[in-house]
Protein backbone atom coordinates (compact mmCIF):
# COMPACT_ATOMS: atom_id res chain seq x y z
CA UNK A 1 -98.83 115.50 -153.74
CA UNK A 2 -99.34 111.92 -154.43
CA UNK A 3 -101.88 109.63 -152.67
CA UNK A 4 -100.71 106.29 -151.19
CA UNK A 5 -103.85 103.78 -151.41
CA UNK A 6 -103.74 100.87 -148.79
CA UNK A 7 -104.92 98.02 -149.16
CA UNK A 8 -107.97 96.33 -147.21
CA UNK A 9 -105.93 93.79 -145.82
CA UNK A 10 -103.78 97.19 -143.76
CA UNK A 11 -106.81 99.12 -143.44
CA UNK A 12 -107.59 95.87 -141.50
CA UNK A 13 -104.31 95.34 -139.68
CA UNK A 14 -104.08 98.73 -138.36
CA UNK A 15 -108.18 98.74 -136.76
CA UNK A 16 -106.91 95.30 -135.16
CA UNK A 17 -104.27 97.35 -133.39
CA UNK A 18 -106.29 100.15 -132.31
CA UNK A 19 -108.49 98.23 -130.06
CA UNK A 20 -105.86 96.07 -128.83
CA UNK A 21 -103.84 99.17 -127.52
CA UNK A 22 -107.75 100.29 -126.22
CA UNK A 23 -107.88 97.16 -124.23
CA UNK A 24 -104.34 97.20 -122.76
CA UNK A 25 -104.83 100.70 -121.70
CA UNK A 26 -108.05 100.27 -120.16
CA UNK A 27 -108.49 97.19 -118.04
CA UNK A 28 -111.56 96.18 -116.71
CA UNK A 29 -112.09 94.06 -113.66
CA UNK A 30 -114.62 90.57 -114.56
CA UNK A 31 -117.48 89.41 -112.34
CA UNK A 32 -115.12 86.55 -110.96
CA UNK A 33 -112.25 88.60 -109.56
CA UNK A 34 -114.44 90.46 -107.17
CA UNK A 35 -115.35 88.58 -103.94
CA UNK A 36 -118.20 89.36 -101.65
CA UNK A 37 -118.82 87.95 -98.10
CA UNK A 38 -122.41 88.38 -96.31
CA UNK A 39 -122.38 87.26 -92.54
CA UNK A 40 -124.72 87.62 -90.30
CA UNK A 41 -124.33 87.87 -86.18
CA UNK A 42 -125.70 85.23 -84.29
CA UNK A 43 -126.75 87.46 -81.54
CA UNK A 44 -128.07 90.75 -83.53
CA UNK A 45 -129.92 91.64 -86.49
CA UNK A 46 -126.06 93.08 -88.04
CA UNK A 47 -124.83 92.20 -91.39
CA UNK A 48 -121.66 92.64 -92.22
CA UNK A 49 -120.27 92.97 -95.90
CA UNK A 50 -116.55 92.29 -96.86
CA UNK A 51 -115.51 92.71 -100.79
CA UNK A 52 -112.35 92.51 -102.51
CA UNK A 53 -111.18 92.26 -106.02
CA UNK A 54 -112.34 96.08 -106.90
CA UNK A 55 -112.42 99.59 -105.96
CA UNK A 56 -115.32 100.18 -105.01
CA UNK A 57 -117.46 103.44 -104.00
CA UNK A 58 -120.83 102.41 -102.96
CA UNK A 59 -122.59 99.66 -101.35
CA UNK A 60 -125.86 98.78 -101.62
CA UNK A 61 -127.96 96.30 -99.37
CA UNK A 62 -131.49 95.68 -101.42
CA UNK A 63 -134.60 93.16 -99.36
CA UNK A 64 -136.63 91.45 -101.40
CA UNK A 65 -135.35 93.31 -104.98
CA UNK A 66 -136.20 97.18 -103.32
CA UNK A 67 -133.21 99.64 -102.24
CA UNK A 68 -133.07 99.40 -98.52
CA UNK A 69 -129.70 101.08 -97.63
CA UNK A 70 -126.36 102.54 -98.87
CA UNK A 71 -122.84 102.80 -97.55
CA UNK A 72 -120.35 104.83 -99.21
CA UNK A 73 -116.36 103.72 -99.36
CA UNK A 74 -114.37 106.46 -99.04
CA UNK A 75 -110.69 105.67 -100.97
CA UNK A 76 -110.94 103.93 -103.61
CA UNK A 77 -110.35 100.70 -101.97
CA UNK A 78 -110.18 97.36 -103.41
CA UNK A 79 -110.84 95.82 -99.97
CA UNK A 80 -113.11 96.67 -97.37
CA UNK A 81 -115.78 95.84 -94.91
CA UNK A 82 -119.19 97.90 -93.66
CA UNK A 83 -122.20 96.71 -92.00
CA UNK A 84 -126.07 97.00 -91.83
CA UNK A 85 -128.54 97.06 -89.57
CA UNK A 86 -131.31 94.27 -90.14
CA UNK A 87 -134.15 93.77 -88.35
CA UNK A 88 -137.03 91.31 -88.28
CA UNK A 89 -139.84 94.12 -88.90
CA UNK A 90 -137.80 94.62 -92.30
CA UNK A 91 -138.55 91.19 -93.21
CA UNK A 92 -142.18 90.12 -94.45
CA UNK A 93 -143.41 86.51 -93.91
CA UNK A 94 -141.65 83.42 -95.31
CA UNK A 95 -138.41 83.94 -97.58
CA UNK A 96 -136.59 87.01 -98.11
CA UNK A 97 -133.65 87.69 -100.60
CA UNK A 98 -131.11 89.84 -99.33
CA UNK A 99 -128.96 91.22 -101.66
CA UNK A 100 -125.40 93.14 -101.40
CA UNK A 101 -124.25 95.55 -104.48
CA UNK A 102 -121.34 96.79 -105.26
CA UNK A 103 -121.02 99.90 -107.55
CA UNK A 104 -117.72 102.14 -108.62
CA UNK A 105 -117.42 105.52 -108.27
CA UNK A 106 -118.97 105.71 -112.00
CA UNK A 107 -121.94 104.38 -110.55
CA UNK A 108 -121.11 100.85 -112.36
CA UNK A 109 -121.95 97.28 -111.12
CA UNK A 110 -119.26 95.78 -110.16
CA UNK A 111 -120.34 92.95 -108.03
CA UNK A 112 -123.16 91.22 -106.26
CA UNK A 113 -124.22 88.77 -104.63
CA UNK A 114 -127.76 87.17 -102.63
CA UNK A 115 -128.41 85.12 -99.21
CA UNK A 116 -131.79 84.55 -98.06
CA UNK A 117 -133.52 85.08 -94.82
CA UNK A 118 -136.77 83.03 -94.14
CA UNK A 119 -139.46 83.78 -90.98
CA UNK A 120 -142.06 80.99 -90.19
CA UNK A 121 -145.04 82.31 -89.15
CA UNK A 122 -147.03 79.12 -87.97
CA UNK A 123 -146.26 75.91 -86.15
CA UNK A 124 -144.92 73.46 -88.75
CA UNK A 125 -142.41 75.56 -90.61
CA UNK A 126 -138.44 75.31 -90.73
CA UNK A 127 -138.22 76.79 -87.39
CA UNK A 128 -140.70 78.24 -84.54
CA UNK A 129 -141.57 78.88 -80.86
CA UNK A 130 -143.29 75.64 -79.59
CA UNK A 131 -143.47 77.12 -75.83
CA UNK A 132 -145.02 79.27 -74.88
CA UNK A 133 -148.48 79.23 -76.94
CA UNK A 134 -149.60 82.44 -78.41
CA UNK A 135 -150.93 84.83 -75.67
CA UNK A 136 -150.34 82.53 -72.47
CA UNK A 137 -149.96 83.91 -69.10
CA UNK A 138 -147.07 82.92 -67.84
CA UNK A 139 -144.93 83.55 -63.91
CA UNK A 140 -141.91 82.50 -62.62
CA UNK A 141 -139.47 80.84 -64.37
CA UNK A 142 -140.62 80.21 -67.95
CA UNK A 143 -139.15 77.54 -70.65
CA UNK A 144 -138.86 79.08 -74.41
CA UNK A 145 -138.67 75.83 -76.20
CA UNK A 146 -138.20 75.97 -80.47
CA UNK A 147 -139.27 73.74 -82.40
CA UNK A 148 -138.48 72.52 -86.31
CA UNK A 149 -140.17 71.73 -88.83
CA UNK A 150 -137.24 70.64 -91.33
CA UNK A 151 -134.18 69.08 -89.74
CA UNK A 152 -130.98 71.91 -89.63
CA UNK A 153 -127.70 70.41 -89.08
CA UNK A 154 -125.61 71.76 -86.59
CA UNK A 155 -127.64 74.88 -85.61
CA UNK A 156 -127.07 78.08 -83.24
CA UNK A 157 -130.41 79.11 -81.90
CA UNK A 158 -130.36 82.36 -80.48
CA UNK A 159 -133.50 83.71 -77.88
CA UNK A 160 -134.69 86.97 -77.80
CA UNK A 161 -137.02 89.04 -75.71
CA UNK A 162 -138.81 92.41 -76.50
CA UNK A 163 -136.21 92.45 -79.14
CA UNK A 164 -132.91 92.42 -76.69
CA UNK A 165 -130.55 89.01 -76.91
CA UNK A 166 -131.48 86.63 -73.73
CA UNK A 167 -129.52 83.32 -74.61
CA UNK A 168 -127.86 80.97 -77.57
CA UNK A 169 -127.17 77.68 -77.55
CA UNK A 170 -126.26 75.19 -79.93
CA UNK A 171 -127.33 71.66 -79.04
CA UNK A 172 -130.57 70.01 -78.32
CA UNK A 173 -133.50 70.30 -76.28
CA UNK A 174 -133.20 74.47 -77.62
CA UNK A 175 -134.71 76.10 -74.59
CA UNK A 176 -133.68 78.97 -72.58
CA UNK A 177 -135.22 79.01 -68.91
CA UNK A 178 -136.79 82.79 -68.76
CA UNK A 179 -136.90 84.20 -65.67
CA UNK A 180 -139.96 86.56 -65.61
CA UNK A 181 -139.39 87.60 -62.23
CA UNK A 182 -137.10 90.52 -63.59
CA UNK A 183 -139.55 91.61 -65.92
CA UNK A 184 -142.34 94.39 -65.83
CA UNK A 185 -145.86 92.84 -65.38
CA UNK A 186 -147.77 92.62 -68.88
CA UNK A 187 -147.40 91.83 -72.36
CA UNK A 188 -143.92 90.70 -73.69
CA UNK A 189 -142.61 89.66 -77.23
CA UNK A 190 -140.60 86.37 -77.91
CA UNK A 191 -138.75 85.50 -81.12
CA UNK A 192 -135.90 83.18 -82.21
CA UNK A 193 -133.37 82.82 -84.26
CA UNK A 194 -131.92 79.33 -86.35
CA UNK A 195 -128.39 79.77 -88.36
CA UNK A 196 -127.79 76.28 -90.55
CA UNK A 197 -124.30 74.67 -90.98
CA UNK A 198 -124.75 76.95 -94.09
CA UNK A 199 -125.39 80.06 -92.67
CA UNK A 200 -128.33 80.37 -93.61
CA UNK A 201 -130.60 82.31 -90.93
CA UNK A 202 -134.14 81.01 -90.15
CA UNK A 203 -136.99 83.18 -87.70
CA UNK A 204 -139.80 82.13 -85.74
CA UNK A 205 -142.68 84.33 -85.76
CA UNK A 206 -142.68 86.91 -82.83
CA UNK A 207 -145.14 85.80 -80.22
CA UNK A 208 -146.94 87.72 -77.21
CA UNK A 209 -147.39 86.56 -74.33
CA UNK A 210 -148.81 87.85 -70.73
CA UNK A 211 -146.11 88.43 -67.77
CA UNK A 212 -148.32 87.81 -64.64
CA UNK A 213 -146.29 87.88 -61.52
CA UNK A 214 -148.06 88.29 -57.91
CA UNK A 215 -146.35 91.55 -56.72
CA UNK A 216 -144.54 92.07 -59.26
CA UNK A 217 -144.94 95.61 -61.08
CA UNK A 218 -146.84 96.30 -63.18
CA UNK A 219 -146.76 99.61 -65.60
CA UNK A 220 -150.36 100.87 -66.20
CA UNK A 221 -152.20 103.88 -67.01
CA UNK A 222 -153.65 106.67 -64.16
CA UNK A 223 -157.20 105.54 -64.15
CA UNK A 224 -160.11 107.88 -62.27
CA UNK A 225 -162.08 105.67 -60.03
CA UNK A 226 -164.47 108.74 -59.70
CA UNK A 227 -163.59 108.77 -55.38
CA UNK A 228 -162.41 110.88 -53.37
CA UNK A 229 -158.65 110.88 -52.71
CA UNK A 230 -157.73 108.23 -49.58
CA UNK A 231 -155.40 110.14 -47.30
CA UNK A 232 -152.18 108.58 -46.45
CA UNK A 233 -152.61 106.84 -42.84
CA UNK A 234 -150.73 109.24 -40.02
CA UNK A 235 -147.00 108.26 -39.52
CA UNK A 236 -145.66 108.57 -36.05
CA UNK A 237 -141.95 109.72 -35.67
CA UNK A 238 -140.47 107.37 -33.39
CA UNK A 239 -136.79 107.27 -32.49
CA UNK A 240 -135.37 104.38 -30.55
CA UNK A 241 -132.19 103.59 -28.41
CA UNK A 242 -130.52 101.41 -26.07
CA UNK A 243 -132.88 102.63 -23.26
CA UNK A 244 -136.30 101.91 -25.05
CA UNK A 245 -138.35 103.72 -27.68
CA UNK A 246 -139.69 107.87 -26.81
CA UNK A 247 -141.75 109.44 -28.94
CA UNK A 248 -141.29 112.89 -30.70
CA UNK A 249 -143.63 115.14 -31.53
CA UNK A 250 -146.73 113.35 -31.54
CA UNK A 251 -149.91 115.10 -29.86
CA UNK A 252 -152.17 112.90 -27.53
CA UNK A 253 -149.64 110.02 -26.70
CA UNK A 254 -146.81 110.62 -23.90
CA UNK A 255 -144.78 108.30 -21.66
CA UNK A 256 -145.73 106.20 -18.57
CA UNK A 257 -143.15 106.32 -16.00
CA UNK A 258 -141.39 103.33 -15.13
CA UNK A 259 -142.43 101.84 -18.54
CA UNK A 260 -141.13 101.85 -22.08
CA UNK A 261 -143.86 101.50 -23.68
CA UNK A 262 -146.73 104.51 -24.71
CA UNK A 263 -150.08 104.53 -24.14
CA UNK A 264 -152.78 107.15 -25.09
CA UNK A 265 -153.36 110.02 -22.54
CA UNK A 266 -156.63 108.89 -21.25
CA UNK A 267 -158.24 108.84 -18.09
CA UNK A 268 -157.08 105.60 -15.80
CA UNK A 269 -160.57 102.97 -14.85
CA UNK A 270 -161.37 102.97 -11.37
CA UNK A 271 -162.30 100.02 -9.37
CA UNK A 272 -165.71 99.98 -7.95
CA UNK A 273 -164.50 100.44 -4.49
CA UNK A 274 -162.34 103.98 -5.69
CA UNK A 275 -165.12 105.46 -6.69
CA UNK A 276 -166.30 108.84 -5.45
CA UNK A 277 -169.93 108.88 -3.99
């Protein structure tokens, strides 16, 4: 049988075809057809991802470069949306990337993308809580005023206390009048929020201060003075009517005739001129 040599110039052709039926066959999505959309609510620590432009199988949210949480996408979808769960504690001082990673079911990268979260943790910085100072006592109705350090153009400020959402507005002076009247007596956290024309989200530094209400309650621990118990003082069952007041049950007291009132069961004074010789 007789060999057919080919020239390098076919040998040549023929590889060029080879990967250019490889690439047809097997299309792979670029960095700039997948989309990725971060957003964060104005009134809770909740992010919430949206993707397109791949299928994609697992999302990752990484703070500050460190794995922080997964989602998996069940489908194969080339669209979607899931959410995280935030919160300030998370966070350490000053700026914080957050990043969002998408991977295929291959375990591939196939999109990513950053925003960053900063906390101010002193008077001065982008954002931070200029009223109430730092362990004040405060009653009554209370003024949370923010402050800023940097100007932020057209910003939401959100107000939060012991962690739960109290009030957001978006115009100047940011305060929220705090009514500590409906809160437990003692010590209370304050924090706030700033979200930029940008969307980017700024955080004061959480701040204690000292609820001090007269009468109001107050949650403390049982504490042994080292006395004896005080008993109760006595409680008379009294029942009442159109007719006057009676009473029921209670030894040592009864009714005066023609009166409605009760006296105690006592011999009456005599005058000096009753008196038995």
């Amino acid at each position: 049988m007789q060999k057919t040599k080919l020239a390098p110039r076919a040998l040549l052709a023929i590889a060029l075809a080879a990967i250019t039926v490889s690439a047809v066959a097997m299309p792979m999505p670029t960095s700039s057809d997948v989309r990725i959309a971060i957003d964060r609510a104005l009134n809770s620590p909740t992010l919430t991802v949206r993707f397109s432009g791949a299928t994609v199988a697992l999302v990752e949210l990484r703070v500050n470069g460190e794995s922080f949480a997964t989602r998996e996408v069940t489908g194969g979808k080339t669209t979607g949306e899931t959410n995280f769960n935030l919160a300030t504690k998370d966070l350490k001082d000053g700026d914080n990337d957050v990043e969002i990673r998408l991977y295929d079911r291959t375990g591939k990268l196939v999109g990513s993308d950053k925003v960053n979260v900063s906390t101010e943790q002193s008077n001065g910085g982008t954002v931070y809580v200029a009223a109430p100072k730092v362990g004040a006592t405060v009653m009554g109705p209370t003024d949370i005023k923010v402050g800023f350090g940097t100007e932020l153009k057209s910003s939401f400020v959100s107000f939060f206390v012991d962690n739960n959402f109290k009030s957001m507005t978006n115009y100047p002076p940011y305060t929220f009048a705090w009514d500590t009247t409906r809160e437990t007596n003692g010590w209370h956290e304050i924090e706030a929020w700033a979200v930029d024309e940008t969307s980017n989200t700024f955080k004061t530094k959480r701040i204690r201060v000292f609820v001090n209400n007269p009468g109001g309650r107050t949650d403390r621990p049982n504490v042994d003075l080292g006395g004896k118990p005080v008993k109760p003082a006595r409680e008379y069952n009294v029942q009442g009517n159109e007719k006057g007041l009676r009473a029921v049950n209670v030894k040592g007291v009864k009714p005066v005739q023609g009166s409605n009132t009760l006296r105690p069961n006592t011999a009456p004074v005599m005058s000096a001129a009753g008196r038995r010789p």
